[in-house]
N, C-alpha and C. Protein backbone atom coordinates (compact mmCIF):
# COMPACT_ATOMS: atom_id res chain seq x y z
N UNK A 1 28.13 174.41 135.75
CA UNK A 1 27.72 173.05 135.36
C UNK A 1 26.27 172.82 135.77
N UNK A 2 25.47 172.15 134.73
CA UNK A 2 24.22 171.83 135.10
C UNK A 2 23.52 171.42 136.27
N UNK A 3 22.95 170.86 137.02
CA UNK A 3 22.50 169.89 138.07
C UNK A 3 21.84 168.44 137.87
N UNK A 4 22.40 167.33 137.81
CA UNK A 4 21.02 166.16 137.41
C UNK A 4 20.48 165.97 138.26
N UNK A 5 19.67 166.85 139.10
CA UNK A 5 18.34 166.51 139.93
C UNK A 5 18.10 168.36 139.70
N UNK A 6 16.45 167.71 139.69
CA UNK A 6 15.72 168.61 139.91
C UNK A 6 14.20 168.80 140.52
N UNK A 7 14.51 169.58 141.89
CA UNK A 7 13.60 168.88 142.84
C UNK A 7 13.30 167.39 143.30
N UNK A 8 12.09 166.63 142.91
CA UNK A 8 12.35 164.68 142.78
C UNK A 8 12.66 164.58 141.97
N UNK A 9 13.34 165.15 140.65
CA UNK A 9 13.44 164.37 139.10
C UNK A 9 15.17 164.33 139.17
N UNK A 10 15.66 163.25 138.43
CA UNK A 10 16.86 162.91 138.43
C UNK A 10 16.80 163.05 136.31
N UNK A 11 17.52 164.20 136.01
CA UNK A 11 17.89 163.90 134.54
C UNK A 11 18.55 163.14 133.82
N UNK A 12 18.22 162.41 132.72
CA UNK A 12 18.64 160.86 132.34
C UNK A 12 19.48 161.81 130.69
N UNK A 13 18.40 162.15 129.77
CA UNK A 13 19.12 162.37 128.46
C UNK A 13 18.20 163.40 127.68
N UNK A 14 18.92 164.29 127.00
CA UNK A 14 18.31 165.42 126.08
C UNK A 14 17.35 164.95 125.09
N UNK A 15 15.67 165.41 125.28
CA UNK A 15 14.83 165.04 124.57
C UNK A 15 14.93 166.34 123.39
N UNK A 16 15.03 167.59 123.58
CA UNK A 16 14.85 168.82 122.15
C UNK A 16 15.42 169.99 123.14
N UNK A 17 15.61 171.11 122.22
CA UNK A 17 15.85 171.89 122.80
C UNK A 17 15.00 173.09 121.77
N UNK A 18 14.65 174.34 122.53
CA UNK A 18 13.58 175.57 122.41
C UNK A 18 14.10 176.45 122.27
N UNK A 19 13.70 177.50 121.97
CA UNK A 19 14.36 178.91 122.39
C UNK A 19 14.66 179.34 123.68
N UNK A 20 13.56 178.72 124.97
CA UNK A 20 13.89 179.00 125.77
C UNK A 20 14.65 178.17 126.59
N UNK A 21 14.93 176.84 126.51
CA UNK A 21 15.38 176.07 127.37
C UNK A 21 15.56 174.74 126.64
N UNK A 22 16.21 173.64 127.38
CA UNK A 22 16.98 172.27 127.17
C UNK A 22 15.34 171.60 127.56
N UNK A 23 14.81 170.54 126.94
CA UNK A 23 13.95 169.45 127.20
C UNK A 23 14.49 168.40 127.82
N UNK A 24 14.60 167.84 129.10
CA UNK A 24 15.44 166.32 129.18
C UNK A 24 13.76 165.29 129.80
N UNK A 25 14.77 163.92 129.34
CA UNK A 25 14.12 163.04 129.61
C UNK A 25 14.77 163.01 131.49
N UNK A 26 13.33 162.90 132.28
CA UNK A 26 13.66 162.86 133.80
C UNK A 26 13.20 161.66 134.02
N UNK A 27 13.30 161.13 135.52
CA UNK A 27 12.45 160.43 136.15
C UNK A 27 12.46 160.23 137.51
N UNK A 28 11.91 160.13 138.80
CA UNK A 28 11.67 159.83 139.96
C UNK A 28 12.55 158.72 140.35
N UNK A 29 12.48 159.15 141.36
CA UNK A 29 12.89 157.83 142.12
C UNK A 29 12.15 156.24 142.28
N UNK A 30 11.02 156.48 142.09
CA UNK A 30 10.06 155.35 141.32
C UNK A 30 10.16 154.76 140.13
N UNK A 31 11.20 155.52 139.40
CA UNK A 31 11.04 154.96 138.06
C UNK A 31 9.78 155.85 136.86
N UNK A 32 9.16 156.98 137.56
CA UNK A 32 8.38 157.40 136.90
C UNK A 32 8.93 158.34 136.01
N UNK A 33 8.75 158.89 134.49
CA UNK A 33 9.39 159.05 133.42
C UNK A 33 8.64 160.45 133.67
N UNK A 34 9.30 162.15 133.79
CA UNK A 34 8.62 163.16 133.09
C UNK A 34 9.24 163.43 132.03
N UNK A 35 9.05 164.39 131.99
CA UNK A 35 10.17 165.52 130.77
C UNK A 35 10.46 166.90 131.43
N UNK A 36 11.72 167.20 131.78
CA UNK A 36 11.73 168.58 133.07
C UNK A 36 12.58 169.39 131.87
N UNK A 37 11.91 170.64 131.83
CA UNK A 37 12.23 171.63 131.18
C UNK A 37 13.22 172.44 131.96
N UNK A 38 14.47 172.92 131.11
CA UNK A 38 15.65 173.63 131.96
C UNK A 38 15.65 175.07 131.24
N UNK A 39 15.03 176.24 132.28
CA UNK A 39 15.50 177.40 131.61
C UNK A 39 16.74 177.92 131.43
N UNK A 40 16.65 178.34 129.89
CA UNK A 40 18.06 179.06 129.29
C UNK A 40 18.55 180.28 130.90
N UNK A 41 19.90 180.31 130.69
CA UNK A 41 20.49 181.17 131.66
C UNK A 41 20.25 182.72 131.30
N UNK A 42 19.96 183.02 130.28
CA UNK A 42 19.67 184.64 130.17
C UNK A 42 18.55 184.43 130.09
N UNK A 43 17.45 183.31 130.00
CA UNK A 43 15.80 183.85 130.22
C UNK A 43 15.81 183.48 131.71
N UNK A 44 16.57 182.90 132.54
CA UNK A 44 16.38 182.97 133.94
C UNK A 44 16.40 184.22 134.72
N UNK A 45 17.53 185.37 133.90
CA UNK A 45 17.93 186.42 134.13
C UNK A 45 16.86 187.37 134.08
N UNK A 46 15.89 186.78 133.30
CA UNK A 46 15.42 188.28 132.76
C UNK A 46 14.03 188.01 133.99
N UNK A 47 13.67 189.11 134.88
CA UNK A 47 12.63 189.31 135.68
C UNK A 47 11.04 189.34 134.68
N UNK A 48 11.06 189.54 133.75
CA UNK A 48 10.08 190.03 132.78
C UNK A 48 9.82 188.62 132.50
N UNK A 49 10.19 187.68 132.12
CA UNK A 49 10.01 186.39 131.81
C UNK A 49 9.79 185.65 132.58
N UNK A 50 10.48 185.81 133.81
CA UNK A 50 10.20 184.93 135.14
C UNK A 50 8.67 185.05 135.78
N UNK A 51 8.20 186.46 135.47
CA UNK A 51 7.43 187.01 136.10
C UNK A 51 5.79 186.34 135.18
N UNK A 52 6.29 186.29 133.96
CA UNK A 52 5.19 186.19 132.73
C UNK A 52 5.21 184.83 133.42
N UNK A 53 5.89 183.81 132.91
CA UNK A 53 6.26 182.29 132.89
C UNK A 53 5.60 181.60 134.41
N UNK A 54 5.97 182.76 135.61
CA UNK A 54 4.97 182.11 136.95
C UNK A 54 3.21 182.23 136.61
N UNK A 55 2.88 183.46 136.03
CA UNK A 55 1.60 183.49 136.05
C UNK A 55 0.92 182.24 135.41
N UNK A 56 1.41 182.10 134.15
CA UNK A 56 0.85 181.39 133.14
C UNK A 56 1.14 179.99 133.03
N UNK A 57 2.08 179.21 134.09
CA UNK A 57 2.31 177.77 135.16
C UNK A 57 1.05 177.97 136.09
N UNK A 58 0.47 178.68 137.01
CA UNK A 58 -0.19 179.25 138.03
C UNK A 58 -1.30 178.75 136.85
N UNK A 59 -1.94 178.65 136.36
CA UNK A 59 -3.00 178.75 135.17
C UNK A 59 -3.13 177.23 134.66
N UNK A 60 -2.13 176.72 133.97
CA UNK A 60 -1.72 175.55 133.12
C UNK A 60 -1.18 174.53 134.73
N UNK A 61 -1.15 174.78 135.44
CA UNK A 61 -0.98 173.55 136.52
C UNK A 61 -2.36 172.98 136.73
N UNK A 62 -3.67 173.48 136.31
CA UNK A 62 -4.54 173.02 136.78
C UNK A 62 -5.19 172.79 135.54
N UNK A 63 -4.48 172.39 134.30
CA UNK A 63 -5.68 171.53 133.17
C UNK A 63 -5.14 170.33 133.98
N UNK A 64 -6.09 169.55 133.59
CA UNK A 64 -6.08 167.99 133.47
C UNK A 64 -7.11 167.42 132.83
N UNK A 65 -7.00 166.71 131.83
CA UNK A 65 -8.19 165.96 130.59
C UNK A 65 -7.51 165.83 129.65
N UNK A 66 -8.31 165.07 128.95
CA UNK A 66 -7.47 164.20 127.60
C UNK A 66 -6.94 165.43 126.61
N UNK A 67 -5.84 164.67 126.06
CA UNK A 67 -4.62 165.19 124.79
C UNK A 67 -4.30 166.25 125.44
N UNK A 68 -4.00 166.52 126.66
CA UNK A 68 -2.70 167.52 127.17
C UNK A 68 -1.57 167.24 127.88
N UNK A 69 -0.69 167.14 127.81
CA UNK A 69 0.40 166.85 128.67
C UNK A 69 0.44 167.68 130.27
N UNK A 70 0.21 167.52 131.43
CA UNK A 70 -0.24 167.52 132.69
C UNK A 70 1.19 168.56 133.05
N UNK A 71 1.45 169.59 133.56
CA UNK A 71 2.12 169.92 134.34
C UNK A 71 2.22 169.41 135.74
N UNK A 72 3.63 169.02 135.90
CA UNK A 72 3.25 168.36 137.55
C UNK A 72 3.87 168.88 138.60
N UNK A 73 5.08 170.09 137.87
CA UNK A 73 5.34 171.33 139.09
C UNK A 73 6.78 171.85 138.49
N UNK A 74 7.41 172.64 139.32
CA UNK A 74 8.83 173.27 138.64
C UNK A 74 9.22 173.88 139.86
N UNK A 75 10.29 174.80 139.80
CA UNK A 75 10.79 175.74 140.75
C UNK A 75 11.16 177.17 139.83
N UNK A 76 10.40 177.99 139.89
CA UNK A 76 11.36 178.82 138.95
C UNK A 76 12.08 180.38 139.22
N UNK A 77 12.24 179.73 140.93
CA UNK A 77 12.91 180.52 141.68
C UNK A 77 14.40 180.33 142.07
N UNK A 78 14.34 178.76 141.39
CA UNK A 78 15.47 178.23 141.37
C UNK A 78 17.01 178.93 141.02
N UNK A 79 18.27 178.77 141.01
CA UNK A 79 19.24 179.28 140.65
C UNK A 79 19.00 179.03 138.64
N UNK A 80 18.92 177.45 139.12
CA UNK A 80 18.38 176.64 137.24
C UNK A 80 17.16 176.53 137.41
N UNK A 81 16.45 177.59 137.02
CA UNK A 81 14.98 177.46 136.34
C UNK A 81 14.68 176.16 135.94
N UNK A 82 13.14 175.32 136.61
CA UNK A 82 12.85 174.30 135.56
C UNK A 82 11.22 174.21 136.03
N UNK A 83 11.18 173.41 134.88
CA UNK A 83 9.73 173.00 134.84
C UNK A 83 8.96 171.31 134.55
N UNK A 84 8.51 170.99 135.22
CA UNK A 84 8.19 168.63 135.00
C UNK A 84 7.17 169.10 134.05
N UNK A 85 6.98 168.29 133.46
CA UNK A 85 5.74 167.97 132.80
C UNK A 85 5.48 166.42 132.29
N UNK A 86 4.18 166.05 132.15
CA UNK A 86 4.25 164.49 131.68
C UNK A 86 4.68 163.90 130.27
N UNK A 87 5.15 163.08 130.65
CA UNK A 87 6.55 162.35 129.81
C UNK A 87 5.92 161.78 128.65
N UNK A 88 5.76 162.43 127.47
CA UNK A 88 4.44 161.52 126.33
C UNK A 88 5.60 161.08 125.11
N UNK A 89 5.84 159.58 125.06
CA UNK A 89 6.63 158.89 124.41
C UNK A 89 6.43 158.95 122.98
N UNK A 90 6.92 159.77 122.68
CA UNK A 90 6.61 160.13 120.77
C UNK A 90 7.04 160.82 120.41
N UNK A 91 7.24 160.72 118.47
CA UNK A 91 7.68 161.94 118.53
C UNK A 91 6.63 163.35 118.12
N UNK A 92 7.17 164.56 117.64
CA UNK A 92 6.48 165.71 117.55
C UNK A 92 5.51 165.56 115.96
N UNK A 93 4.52 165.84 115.99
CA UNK A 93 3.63 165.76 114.45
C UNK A 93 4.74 166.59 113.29
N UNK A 94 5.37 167.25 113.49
CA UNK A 94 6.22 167.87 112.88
C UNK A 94 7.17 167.44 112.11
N UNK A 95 7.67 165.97 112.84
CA UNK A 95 8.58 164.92 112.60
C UNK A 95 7.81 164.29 112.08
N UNK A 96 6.35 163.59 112.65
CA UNK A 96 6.19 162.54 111.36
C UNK A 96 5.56 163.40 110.25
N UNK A 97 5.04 164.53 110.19
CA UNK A 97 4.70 164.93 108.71
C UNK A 97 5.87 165.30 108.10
N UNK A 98 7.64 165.49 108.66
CA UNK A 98 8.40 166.02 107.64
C UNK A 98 9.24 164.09 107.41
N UNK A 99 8.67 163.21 107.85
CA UNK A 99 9.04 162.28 107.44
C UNK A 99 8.47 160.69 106.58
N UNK A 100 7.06 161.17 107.10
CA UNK A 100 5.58 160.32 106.25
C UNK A 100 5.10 161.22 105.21
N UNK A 101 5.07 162.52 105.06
CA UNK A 101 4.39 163.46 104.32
C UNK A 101 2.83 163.68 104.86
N UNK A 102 1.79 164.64 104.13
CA UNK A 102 0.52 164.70 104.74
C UNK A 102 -0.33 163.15 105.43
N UNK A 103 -1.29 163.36 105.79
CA UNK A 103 -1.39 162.68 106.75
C UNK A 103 -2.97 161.92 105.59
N UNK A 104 -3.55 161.01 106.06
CA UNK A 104 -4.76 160.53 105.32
C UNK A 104 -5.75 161.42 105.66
N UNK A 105 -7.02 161.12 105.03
CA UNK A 105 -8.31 161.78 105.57
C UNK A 105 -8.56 161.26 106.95
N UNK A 106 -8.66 160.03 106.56
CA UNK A 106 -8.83 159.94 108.31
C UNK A 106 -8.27 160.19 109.31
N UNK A 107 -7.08 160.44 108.94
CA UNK A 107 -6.20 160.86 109.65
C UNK A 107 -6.65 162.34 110.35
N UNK A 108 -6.54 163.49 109.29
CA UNK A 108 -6.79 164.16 109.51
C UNK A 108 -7.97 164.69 110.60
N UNK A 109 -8.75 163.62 110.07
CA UNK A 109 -10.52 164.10 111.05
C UNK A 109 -9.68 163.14 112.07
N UNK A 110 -9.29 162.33 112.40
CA UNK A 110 -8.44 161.90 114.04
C UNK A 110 -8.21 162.79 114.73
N UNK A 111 -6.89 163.27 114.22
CA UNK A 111 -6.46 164.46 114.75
C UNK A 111 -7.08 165.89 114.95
N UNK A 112 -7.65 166.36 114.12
CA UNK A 112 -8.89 167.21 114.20
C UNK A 112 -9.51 167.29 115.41
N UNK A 113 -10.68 165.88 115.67
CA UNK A 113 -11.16 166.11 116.87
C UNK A 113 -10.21 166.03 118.09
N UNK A 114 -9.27 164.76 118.57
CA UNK A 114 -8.48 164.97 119.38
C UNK A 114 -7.84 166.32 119.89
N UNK A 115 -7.05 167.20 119.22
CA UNK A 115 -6.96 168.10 119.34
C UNK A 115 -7.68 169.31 119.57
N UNK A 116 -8.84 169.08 119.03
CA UNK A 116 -10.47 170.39 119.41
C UNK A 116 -10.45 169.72 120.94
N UNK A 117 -10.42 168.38 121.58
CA UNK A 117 -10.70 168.07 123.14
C UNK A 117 -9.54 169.04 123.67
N UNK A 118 -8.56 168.52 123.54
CA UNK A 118 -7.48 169.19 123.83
C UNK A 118 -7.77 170.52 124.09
N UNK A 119 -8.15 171.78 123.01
CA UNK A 119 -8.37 172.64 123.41
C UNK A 119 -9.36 173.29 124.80
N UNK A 120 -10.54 172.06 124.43
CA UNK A 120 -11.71 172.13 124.90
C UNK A 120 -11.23 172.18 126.51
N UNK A 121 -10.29 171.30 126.89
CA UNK A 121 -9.72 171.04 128.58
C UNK A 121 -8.58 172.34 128.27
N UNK A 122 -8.11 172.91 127.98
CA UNK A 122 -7.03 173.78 127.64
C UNK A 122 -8.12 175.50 128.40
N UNK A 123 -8.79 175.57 127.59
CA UNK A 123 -9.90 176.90 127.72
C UNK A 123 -10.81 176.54 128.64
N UNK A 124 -11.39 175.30 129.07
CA UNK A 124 -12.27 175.14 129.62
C UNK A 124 -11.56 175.50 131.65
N UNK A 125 -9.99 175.38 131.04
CA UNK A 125 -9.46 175.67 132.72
C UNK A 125 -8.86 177.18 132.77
N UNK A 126 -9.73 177.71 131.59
CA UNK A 126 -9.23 179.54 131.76
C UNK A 126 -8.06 179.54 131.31
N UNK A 127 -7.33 178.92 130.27
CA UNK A 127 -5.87 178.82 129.74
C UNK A 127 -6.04 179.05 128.39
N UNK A 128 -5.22 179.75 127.73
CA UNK A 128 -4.96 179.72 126.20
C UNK A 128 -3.43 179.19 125.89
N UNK A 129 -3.62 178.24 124.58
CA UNK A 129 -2.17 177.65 124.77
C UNK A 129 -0.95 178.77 124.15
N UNK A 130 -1.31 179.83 122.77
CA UNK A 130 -1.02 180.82 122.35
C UNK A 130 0.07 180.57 121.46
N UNK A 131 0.36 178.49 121.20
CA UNK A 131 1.11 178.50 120.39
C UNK A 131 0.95 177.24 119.65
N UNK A 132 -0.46 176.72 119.50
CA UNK A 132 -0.74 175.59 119.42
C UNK A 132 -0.06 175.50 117.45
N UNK A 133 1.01 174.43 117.23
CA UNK A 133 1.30 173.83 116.21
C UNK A 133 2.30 172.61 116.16
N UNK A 134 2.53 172.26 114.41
CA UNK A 134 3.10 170.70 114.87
C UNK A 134 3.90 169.94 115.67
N UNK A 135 4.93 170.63 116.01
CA UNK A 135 5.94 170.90 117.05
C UNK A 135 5.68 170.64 118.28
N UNK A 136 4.20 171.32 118.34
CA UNK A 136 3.80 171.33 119.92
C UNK A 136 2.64 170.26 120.03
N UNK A 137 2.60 169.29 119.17
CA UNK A 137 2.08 168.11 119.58
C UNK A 137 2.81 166.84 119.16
N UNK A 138 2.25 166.18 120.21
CA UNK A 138 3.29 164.36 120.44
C UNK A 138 2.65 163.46 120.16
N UNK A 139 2.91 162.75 118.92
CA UNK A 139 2.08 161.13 118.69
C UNK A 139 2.86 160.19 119.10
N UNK A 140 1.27 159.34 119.90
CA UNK A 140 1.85 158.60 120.22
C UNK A 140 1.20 157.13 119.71
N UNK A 141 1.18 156.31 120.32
CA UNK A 141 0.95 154.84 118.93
C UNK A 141 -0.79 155.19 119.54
N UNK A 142 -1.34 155.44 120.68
CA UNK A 142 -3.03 155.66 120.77
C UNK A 142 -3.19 156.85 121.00
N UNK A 143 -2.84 158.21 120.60
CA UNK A 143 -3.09 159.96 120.81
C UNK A 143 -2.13 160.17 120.22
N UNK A 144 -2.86 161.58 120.47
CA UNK A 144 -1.84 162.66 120.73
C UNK A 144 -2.06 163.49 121.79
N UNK A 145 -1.04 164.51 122.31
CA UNK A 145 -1.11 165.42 123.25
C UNK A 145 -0.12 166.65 122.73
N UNK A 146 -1.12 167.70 123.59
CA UNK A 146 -0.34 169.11 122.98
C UNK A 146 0.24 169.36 124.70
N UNK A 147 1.69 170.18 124.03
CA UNK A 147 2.75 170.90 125.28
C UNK A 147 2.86 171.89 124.84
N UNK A 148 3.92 171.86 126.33
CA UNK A 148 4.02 173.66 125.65
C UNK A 148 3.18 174.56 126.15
N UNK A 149 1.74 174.53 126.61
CA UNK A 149 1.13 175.20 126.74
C UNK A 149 1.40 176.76 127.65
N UNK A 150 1.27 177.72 127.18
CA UNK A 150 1.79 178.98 128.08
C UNK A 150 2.78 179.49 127.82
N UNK A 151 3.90 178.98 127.23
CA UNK A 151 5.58 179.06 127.52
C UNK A 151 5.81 180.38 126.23
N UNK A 152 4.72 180.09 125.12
CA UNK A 152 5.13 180.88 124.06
C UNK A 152 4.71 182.72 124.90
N UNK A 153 3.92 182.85 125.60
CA UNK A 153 3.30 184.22 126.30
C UNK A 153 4.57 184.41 126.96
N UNK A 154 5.08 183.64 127.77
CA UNK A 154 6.14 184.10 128.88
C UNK A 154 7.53 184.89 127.89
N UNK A 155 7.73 183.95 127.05
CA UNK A 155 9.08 183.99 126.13
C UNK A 155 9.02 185.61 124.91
N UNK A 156 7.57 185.87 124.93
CA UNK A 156 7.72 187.19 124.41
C UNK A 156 7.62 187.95 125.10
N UNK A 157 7.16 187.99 126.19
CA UNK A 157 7.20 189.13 127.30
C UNK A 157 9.05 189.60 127.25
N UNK A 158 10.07 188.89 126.75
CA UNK A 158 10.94 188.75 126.96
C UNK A 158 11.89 189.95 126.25
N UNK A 159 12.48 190.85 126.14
CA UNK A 159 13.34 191.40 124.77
C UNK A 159 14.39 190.73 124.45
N UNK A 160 14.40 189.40 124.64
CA UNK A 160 15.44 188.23 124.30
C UNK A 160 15.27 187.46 123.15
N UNK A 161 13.47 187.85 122.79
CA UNK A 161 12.97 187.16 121.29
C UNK A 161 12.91 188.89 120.35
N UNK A 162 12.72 187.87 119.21
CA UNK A 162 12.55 188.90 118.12
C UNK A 162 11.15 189.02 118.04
N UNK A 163 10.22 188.67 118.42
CA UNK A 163 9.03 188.94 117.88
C UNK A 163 8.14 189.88 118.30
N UNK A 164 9.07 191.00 119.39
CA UNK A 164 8.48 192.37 119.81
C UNK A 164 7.31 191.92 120.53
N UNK A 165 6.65 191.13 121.34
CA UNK A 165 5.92 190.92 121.90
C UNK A 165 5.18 190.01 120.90
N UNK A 166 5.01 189.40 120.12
CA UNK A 166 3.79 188.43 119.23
C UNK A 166 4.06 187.52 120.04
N UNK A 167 2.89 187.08 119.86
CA UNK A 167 2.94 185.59 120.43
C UNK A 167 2.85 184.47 119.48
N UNK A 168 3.29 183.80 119.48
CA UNK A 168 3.03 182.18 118.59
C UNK A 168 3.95 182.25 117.66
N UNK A 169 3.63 181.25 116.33
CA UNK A 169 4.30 180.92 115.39
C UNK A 169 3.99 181.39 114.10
N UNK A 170 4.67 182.17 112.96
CA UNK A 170 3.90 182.34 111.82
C UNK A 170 3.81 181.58 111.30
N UNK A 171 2.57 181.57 110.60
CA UNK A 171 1.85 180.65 109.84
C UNK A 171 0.72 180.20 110.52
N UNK A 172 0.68 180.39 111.86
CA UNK A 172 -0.52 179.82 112.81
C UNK A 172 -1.13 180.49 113.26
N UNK A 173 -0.42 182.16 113.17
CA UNK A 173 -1.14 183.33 113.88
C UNK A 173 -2.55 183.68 113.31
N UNK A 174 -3.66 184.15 114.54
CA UNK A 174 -4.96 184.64 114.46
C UNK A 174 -4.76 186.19 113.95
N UNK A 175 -5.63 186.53 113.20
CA UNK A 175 -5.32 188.21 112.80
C UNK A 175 -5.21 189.11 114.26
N UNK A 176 -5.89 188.93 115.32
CA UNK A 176 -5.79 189.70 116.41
C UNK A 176 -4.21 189.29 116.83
N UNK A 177 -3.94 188.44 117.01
CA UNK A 177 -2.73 187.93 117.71
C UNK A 177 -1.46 188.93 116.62
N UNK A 178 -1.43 189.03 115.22
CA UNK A 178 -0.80 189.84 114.54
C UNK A 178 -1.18 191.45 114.66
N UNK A 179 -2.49 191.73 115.03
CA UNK A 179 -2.26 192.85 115.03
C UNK A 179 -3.06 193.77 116.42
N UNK A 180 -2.86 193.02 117.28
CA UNK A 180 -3.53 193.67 118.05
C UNK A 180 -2.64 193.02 119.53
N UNK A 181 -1.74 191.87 119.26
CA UNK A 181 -0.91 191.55 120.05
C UNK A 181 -1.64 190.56 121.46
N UNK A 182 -2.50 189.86 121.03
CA UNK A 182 -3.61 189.39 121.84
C UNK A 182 -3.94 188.16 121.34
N UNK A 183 -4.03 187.00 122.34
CA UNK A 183 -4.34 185.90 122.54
C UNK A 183 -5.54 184.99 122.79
N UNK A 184 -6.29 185.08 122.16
CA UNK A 184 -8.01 184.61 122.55
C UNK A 184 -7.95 182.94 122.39
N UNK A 185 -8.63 182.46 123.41
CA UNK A 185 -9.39 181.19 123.15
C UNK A 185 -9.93 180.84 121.54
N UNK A 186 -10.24 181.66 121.16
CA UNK A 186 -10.11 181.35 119.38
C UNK A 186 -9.12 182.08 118.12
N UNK A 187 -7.82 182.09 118.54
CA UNK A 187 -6.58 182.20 118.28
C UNK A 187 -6.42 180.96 118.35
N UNK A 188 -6.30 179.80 119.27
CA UNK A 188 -6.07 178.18 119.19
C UNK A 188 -6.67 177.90 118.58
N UNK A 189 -8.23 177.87 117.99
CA UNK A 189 -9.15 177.62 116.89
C UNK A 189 -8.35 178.01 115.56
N UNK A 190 -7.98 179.52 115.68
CA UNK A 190 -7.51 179.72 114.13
C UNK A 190 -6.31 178.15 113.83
N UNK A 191 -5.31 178.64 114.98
CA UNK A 191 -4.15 177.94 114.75
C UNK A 191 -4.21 176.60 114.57
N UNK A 192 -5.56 175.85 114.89
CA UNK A 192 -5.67 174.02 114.38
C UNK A 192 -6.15 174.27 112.98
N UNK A 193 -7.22 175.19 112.90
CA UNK A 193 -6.96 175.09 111.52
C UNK A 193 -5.87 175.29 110.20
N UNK A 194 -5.04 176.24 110.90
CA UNK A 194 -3.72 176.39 109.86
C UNK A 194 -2.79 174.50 109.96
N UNK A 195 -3.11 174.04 111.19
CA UNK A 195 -2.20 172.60 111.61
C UNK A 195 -2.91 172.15 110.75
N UNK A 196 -4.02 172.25 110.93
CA UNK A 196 -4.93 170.57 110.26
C UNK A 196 -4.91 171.05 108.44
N UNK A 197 -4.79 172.03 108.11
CA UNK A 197 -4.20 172.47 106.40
C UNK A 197 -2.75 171.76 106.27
N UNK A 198 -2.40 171.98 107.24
CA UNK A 198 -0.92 171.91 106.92
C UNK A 198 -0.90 169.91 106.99
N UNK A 199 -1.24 169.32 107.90
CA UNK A 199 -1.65 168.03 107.57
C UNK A 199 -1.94 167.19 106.92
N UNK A 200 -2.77 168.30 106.26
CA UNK A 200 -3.92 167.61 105.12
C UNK A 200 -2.46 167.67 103.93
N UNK A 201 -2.08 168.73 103.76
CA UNK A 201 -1.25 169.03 102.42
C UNK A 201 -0.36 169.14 102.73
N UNK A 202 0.90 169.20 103.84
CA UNK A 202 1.89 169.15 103.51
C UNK A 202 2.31 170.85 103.15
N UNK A 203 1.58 171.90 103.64
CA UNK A 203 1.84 172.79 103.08
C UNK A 203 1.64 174.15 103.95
């Protein structure tokens, strides 16, 4: 059976669930709202994932700047693997483009730059996100913010995914990232531009 605490977070209700793990809505004993990520029981298992997933927390604990969602700590030495992160009340761009359709022009150049900051604090703290798409960003009624960051590197290190080591999502992948199995600071460049196409059109 699960645990509803984890570390200070007390789990309230299931926000999504991943390949690798359950999303819940948490919160403190203050009343403060995260989102604590619960690793799946066979990616807890696997040393190869545990091992990827510490480095690349170790990395992503220290962005902080606009349109990223803040890591604020985990245990993932735990029996139940988990991970906090900040609690961004919205839903995923994914949801409102499969439920508004493409987005306006202005829209688009909104999101555009927001998201280039995003990157900009993402790389600028020696981090690549390696899976930046709609999914992995949250609107909210004044931003957006991208998550997720790191989790897609750990989860292929894994032989629990199919994607033999790739990293990211198709349709978003950088040609190196397809064929050379490698993650660059402009691999997230390719991949806003495949988002912000896909925005624009719906496609």
């Amino acid at each position: 059976m699960q645990p509803r605490t984890f570390g200070p977070y007390t789990v309230l209700s299931v926000l999504g669930v991943g390949r690798t793990g359950r999303v819940h809505l948490g919160r403190t004993d203050k009343g403060r709202r995260v989102a604590v990520r619960v690793i799946r029981p066979e990616f807890a298992a696997d040393p190869r994932f545990r091992s990827c997933l510490q480095k690349e927390m170790e990395i992503v604990s220290g962005i902080r700047g606009p349109g990223v969602a803040a890591l604020l700590g985990g245990d993932l030495e735990a029996d139940v693997p988990w991970l906090a992160a900040e609690y961004v009340p919205g839903p995923s761009l994914a949801t409102v483009l499969a439920q508004c359709g493409p987005l306006s022009v202005d829209g688009v150049r909104r999101l555009g730059v927001e998201l280039a900051e995003a990157l900009t604090t993402i790389h600028g703290a020696g981090a690549v996100h390696h899976d930046l798409k709609p999914g992995n960003v949250l609107v909210t009624a004044a931003d957006t913010r991208v998550v997720d960051a790191g989790i897609a590197r750990a989860a292929a290190a894994s032989p629990l995914t199919r994607g033999g080591g790739l990293v990211g999502t198709p349709g978003y992948l950088a040609p190196e990232q397809l064929l050379n199995r490698v993650s660059l600071p402009a691999s997230d460049v390719f991949a806003l531009g495949s988002l912000l196409l896909h925005a624009a059109t719906w496609r």
